[in-house]
PDB file of N, CA and C in Angstrom:
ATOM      1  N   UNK A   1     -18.347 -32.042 -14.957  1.00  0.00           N
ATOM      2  CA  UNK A   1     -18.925 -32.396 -16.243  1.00  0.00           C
ATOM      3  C   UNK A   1     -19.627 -31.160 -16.787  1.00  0.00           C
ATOM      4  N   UNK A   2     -19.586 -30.723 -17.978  1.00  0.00           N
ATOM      5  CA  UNK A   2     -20.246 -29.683 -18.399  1.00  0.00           C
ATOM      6  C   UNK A   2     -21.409 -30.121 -19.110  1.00  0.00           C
ATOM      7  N   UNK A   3     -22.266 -29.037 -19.605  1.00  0.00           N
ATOM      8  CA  UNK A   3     -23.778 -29.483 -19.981  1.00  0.00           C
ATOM      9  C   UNK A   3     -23.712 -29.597 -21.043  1.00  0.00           C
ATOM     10  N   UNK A   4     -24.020 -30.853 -22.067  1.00  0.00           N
ATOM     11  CA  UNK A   4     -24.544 -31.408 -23.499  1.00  0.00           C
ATOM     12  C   UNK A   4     -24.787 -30.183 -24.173  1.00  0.00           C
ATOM     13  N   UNK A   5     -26.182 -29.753 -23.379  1.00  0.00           N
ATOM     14  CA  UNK A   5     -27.102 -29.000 -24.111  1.00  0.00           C
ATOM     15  C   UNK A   5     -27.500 -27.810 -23.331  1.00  0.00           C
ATOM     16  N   UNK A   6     -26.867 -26.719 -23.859  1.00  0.00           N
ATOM     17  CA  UNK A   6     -27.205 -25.354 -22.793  1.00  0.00           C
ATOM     18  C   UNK A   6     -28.565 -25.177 -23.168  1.00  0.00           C
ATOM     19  N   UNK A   7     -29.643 -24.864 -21.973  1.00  0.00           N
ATOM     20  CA  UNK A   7     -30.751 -24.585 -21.231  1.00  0.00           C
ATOM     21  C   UNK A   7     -30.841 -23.011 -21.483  1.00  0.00           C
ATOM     22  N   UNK A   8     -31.953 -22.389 -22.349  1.00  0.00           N
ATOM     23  CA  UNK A   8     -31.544 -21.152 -22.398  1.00  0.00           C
ATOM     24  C   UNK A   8     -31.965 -20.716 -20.556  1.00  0.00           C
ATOM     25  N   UNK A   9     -31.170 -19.339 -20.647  1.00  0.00           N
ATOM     26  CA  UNK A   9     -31.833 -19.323 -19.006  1.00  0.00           C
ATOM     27  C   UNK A   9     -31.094 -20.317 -18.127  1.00  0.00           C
ATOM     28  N   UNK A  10     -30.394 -21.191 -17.751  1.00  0.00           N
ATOM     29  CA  UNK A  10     -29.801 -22.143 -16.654  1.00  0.00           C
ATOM     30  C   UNK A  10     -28.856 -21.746 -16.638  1.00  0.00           C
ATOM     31  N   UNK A  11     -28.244 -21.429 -15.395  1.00  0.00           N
ATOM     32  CA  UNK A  11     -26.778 -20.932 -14.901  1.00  0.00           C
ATOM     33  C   UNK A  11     -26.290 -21.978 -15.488  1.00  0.00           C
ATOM     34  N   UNK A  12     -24.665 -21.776 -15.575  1.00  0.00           N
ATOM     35  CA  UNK A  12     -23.523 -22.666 -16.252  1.00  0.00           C
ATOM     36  C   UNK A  12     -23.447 -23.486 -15.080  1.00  0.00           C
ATOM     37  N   UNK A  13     -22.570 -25.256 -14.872  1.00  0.00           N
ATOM     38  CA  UNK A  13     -22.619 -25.433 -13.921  1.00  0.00           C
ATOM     39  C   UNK A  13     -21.033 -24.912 -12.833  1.00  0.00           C
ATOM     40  N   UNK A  14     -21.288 -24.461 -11.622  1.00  0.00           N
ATOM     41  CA  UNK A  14     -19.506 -24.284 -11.426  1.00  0.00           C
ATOM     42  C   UNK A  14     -18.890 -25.159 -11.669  1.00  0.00           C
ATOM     43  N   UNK A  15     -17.226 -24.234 -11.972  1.00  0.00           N
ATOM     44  CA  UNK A  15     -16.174 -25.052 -12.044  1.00  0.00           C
ATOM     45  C   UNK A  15     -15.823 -25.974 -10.783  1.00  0.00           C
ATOM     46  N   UNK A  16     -15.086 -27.032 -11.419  1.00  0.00           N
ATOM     47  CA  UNK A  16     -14.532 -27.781 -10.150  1.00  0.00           C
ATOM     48  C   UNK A  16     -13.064 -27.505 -10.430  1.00  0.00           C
ATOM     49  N   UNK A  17     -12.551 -27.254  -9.209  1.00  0.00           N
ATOM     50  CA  UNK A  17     -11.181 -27.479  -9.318  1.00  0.00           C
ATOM     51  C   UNK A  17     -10.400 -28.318  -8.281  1.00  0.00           C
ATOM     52  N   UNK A  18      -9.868 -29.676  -8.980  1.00  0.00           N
ATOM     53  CA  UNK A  18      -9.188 -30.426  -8.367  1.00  0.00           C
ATOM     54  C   UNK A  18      -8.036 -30.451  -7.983  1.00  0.00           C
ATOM     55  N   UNK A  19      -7.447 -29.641  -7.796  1.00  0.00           N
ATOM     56  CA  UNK A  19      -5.777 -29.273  -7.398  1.00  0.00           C
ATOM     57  C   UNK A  19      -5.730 -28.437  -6.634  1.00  0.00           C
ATOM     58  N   UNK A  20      -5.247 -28.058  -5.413  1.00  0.00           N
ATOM     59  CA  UNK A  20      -4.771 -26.984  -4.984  1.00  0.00           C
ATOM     60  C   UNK A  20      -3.930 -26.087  -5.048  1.00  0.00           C
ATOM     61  N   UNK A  21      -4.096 -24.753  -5.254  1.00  0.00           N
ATOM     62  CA  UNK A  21      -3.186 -23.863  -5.597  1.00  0.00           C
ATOM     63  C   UNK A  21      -2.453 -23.458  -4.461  1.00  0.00           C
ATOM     64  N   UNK A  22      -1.248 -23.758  -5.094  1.00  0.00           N
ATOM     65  CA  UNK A  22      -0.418 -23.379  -3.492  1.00  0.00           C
ATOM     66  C   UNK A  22       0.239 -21.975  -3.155  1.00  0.00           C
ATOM     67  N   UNK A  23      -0.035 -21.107  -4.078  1.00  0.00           N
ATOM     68  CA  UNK A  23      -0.331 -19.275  -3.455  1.00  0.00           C
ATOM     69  C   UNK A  23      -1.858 -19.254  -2.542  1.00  0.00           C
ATOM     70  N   UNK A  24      -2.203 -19.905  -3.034  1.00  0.00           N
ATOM     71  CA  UNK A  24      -3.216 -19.485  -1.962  1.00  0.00           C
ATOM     72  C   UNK A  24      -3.829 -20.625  -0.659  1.00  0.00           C
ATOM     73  N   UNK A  25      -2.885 -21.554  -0.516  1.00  0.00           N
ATOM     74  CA  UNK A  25      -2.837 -21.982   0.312  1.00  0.00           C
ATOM     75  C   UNK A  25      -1.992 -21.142   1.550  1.00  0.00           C
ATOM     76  N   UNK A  26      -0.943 -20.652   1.002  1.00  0.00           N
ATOM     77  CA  UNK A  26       0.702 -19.863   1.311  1.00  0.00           C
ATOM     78  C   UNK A  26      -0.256 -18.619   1.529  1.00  0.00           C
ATOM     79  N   UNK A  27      -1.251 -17.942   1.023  1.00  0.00           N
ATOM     80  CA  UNK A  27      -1.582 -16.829   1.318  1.00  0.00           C
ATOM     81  C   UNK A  27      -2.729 -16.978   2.949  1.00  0.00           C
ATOM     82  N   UNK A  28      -3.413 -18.085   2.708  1.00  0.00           N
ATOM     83  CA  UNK A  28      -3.914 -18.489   3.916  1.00  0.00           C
ATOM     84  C   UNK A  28      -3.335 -19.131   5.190  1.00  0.00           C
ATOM     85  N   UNK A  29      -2.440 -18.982   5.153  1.00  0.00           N
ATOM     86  CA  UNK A  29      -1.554 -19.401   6.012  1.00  0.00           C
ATOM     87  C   UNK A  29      -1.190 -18.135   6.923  1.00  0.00           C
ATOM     88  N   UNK A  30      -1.086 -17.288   5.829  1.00  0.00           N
ATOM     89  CA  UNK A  30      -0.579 -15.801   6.495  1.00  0.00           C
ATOM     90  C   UNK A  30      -1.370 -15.395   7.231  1.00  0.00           C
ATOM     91  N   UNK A  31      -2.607 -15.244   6.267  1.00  0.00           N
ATOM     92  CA  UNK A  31      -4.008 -14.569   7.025  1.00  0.00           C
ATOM     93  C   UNK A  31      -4.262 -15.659   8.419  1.00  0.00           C
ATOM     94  N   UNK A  32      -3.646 -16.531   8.135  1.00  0.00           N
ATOM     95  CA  UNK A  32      -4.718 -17.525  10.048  1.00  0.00           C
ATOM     96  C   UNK A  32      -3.612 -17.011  10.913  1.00  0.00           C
ATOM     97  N   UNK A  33      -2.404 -16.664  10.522  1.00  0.00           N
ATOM     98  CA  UNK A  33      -1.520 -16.165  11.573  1.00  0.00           C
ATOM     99  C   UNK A  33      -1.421 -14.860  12.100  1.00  0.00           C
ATOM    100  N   UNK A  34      -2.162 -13.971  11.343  1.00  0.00           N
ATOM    101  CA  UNK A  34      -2.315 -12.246  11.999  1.00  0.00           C
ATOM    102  C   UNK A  34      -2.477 -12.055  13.341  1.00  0.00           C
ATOM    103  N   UNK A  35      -3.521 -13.047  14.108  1.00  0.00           N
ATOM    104  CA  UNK A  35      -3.845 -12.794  15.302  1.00  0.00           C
ATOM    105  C   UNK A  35      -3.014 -13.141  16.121  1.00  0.00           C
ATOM    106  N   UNK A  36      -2.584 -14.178  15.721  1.00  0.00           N
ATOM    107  CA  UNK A  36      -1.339 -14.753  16.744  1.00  0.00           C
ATOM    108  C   UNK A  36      -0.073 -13.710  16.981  1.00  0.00           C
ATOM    109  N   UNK A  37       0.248 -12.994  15.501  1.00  0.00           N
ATOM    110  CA  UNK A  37       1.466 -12.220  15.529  1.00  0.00           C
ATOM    111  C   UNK A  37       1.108 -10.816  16.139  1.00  0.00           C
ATOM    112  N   UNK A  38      -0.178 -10.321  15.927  1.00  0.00           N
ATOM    113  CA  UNK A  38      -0.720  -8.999  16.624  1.00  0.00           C
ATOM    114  C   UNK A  38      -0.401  -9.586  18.307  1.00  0.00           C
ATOM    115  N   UNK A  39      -1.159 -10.816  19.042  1.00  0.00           N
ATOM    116  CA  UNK A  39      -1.098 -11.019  20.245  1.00  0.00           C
ATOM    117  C   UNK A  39       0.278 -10.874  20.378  1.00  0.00           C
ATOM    118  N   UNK A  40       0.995 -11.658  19.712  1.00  0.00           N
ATOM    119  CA  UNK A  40       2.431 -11.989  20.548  1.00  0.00           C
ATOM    120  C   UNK A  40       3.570 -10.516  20.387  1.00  0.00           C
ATOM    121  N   UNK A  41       2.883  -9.844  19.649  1.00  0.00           N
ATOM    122  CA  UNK A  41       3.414  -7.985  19.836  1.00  0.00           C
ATOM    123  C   UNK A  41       2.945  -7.348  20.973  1.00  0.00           C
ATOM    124  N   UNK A  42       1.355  -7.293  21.016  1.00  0.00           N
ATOM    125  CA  UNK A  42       1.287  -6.877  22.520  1.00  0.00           C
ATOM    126  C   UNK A  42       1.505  -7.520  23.561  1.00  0.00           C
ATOM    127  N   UNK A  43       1.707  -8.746  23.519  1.00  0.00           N
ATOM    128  CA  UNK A  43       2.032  -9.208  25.081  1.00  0.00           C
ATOM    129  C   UNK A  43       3.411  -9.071  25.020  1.00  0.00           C
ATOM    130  N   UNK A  44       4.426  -8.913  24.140  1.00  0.00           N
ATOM    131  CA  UNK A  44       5.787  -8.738  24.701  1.00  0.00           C
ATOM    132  C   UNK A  44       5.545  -6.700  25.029  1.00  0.00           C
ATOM    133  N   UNK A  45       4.936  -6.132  24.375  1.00  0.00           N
ATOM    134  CA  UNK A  45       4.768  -4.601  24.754  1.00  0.00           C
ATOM    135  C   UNK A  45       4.736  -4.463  26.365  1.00  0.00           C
ATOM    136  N   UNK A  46       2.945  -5.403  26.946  1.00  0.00           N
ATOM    137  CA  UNK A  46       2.624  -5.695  28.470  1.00  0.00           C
ATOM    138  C   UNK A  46       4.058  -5.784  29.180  1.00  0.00           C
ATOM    139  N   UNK A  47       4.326  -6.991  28.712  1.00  0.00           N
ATOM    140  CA  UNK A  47       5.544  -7.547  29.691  1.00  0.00           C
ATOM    141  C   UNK A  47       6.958  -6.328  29.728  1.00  0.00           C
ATOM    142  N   UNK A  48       7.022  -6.128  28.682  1.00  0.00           N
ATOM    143  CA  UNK A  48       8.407  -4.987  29.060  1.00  0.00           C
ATOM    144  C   UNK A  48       8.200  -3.900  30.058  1.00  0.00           C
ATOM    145  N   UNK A  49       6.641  -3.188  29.663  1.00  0.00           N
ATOM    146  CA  UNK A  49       6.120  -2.420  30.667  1.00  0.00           C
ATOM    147  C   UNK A  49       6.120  -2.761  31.884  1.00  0.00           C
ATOM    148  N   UNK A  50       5.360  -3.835  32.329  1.00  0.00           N
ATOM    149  CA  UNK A  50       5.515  -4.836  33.547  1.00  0.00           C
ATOM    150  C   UNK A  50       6.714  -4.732  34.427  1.00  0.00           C
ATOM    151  N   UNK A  51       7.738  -5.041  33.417  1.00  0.00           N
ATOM    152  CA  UNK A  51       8.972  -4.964  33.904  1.00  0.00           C
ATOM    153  C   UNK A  51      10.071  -3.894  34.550  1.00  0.00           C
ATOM    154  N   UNK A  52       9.560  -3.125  33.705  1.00  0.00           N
ATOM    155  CA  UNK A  52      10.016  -1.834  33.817  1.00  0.00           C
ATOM    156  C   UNK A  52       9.017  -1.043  35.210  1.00  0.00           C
ATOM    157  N   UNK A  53       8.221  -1.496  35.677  1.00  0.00           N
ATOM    158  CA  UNK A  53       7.541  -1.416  36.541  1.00  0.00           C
ATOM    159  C   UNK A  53       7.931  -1.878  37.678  1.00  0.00           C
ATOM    160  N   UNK A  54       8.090  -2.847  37.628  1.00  0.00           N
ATOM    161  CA  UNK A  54       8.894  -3.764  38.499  1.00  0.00           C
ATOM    162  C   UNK A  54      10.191  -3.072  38.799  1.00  0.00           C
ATOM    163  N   UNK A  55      10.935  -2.536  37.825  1.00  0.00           N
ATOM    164  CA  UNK A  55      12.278  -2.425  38.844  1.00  0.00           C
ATOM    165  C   UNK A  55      12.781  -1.445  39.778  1.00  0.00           C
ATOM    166  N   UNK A  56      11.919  -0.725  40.206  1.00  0.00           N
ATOM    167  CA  UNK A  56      11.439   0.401  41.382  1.00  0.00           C
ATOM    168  C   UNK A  56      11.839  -0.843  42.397  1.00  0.00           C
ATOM    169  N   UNK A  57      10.810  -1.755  42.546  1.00  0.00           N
ATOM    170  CA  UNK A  57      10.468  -2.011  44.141  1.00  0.00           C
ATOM    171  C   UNK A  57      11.326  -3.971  44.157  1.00  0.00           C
ATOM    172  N   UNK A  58      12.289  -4.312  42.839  1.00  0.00           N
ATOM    173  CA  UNK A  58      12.891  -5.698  43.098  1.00  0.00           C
ATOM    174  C   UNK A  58      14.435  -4.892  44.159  1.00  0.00           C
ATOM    175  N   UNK A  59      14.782  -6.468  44.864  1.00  0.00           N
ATOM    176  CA  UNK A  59      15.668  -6.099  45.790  1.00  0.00           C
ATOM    177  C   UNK A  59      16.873  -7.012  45.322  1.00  0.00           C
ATOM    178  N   UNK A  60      16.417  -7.919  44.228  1.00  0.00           N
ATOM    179  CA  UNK A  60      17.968  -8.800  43.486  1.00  0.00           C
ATOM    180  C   UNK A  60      17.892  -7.922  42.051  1.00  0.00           C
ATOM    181  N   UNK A  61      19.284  -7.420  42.025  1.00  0.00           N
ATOM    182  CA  UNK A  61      19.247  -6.667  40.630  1.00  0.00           C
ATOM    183  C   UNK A  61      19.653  -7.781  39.710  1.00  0.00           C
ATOM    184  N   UNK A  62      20.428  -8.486  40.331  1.00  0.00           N
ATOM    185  CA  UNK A  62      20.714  -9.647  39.362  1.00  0.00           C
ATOM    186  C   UNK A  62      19.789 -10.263  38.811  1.00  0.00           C
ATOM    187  N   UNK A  63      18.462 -11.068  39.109  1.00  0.00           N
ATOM    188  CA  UNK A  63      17.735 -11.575  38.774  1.00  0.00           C
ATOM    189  C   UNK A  63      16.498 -10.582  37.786  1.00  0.00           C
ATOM    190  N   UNK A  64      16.324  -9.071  38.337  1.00  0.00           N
ATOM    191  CA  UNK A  64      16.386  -7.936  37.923  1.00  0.00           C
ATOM    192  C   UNK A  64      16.855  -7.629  35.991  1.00  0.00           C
ATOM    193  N   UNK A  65      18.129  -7.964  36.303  1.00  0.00           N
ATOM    194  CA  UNK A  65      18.785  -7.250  35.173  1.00  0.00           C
ATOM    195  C   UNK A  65      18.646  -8.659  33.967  1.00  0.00           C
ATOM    196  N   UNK A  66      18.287  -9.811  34.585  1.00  0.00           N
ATOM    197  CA  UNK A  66      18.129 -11.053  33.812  1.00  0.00           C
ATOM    198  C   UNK A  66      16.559 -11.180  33.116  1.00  0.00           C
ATOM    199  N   UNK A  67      16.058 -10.613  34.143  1.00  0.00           N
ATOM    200  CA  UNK A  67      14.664 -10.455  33.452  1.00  0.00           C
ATOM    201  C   UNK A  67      13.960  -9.646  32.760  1.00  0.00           C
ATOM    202  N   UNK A  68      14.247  -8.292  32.965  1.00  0.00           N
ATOM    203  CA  UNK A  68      14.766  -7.253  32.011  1.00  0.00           C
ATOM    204  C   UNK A  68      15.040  -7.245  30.577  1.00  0.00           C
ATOM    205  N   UNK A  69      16.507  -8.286  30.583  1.00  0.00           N
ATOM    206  CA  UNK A  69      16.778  -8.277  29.336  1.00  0.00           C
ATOM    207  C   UNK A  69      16.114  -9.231  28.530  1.00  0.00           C
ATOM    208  N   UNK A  70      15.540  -9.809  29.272  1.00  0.00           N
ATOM    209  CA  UNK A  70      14.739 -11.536  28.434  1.00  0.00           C
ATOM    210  C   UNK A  70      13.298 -10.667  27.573  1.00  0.00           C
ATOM    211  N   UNK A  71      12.356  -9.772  28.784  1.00  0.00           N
ATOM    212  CA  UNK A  71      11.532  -8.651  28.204  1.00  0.00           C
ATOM    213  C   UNK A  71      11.891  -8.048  27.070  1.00  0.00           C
ATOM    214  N   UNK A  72      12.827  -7.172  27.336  1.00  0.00           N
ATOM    215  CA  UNK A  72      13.256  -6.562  26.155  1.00  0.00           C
ATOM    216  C   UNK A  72      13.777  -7.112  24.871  1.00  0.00           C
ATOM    217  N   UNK A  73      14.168  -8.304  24.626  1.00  0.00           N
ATOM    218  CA  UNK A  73      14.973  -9.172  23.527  1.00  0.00           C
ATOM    219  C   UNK A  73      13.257  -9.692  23.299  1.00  0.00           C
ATOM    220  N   UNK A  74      12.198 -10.184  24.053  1.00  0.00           N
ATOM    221  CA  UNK A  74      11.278 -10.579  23.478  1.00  0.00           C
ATOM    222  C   UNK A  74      10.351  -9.510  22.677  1.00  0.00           C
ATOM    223  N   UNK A  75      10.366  -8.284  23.395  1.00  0.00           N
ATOM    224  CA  UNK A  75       9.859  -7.428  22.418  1.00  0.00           C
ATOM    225  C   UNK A  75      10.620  -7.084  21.144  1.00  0.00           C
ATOM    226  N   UNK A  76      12.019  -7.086  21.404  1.00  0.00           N
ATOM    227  CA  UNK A  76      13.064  -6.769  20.213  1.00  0.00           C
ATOM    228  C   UNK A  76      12.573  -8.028  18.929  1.00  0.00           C
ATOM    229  N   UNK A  77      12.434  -9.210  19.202  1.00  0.00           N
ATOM    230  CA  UNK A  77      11.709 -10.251  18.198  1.00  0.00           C
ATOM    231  C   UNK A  77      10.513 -10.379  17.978  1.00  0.00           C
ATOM    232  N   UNK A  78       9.574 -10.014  19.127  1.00  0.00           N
ATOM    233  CA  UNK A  78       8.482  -9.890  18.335  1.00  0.00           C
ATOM    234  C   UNK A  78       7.938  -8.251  17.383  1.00  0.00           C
ATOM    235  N   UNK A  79       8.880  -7.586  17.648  1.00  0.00           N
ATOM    236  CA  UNK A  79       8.746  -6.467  16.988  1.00  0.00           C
ATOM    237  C   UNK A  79       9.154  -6.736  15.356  1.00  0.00           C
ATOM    238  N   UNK A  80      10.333  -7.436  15.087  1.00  0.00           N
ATOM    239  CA  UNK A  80      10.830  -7.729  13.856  1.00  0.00           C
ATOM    240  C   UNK A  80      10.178  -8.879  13.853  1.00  0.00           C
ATOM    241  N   UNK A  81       9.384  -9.376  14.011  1.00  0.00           N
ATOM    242  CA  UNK A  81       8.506 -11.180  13.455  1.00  0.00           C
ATOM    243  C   UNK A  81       7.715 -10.277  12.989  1.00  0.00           C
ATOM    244  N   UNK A  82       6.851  -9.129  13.781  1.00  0.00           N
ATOM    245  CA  UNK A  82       5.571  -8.409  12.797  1.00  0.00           C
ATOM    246  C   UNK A  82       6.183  -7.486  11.707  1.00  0.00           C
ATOM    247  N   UNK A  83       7.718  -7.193  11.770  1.00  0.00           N
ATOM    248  CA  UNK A  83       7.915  -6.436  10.731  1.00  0.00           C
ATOM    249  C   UNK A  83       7.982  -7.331   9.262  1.00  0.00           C
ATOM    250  N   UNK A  84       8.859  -8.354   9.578  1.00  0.00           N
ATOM    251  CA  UNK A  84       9.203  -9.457   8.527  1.00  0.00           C
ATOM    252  C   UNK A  84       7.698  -9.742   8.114  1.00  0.00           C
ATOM    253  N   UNK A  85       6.553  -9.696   9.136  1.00  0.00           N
ATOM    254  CA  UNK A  85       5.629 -10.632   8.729  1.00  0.00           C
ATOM    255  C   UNK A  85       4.890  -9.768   7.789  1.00  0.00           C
ATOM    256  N   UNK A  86       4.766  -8.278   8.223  1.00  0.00           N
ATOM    257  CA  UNK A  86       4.512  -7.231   7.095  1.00  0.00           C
ATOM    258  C   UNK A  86       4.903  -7.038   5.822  1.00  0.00           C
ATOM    259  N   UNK A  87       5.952  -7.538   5.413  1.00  0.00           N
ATOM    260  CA  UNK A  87       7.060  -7.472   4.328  1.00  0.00           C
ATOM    261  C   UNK A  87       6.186  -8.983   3.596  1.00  0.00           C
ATOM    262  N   UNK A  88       6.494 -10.045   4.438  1.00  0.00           N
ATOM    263  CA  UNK A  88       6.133 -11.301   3.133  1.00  0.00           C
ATOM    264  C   UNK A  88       4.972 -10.609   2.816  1.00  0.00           C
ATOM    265  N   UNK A  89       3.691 -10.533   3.736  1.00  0.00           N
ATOM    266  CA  UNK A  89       2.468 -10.335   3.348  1.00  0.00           C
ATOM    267  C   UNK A  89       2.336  -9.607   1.941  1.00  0.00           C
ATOM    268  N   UNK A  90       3.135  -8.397   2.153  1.00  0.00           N
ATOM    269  CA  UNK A  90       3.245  -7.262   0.618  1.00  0.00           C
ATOM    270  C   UNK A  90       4.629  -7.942  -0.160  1.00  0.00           C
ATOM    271  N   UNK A  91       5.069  -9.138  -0.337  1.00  0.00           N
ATOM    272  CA  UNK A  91       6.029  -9.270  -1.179  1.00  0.00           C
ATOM    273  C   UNK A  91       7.372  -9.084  -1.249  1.00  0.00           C
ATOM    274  N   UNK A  92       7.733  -8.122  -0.216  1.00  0.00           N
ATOM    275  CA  UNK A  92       8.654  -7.440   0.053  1.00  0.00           C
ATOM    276  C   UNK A  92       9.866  -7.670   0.541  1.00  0.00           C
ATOM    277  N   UNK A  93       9.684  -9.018   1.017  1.00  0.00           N
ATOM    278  CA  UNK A  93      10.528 -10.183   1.599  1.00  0.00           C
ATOM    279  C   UNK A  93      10.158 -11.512   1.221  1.00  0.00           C
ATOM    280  N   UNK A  94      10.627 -11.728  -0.346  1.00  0.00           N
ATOM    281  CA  UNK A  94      10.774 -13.089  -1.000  1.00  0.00           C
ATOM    282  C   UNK A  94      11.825 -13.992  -0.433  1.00  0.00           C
ATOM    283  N   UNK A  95      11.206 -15.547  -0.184  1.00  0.00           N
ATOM    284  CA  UNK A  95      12.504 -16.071   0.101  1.00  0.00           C
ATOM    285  C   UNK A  95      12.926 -16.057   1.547  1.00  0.00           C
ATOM    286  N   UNK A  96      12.596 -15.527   2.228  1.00  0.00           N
ATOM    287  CA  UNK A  96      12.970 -15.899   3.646  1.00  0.00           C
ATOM    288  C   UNK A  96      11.673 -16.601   4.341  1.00  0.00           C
ATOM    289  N   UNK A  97      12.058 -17.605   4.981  1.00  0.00           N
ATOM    290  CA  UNK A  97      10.730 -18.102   5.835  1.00  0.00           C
ATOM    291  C   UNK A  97      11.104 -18.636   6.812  1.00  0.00           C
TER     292      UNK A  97
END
């Protein structure tokens, strides 16, 4: 409701806004997910290292060469989830989600 009679001196009262804007719902969405997408970059970084650590002293290469590649394909996606996720953030990738 706005004021009848402006008060010299009395702040205006704030706006209300009853609708939600859905850019900036869509923009907060992004921002609550940074941490999650920063974590899930370095822990696939850890784990490849890990791995690669590991294959000095494993004695099944098979199980070896399976786990290996699971490391590496998880860093390979979480590397492009933070790239993609860089791109919506700046616009740069409309349209894919």
């Amino acid at each position: 409701m706005s004021d009848v009679v402006p008060f010299p001196g009395a702040t205006p009262a704030p706006e209300v806004r009853t609708e939600l804007d859905p850019k900036e719902i869509h923009a907060q969405a992004f921002r609550d997910m940074e941490g999650e997408v920063s974590d899930l970059d370095r822990m696939a970084e850890i784990a490849r290292d890990l791995i690669m650590n590991c294959a000095a002293k494993e004695d099944s290469f098979h199980d070896l060469e399976l786990a290996t590649f699971a490391i590496w394909q998880l860093a390979k996606m979480a590397k492009e989830f933070r790239t993609n996720y860089q791109k919506r953030w700046h616009g740069e990738l409309a349209g894919v989600l």
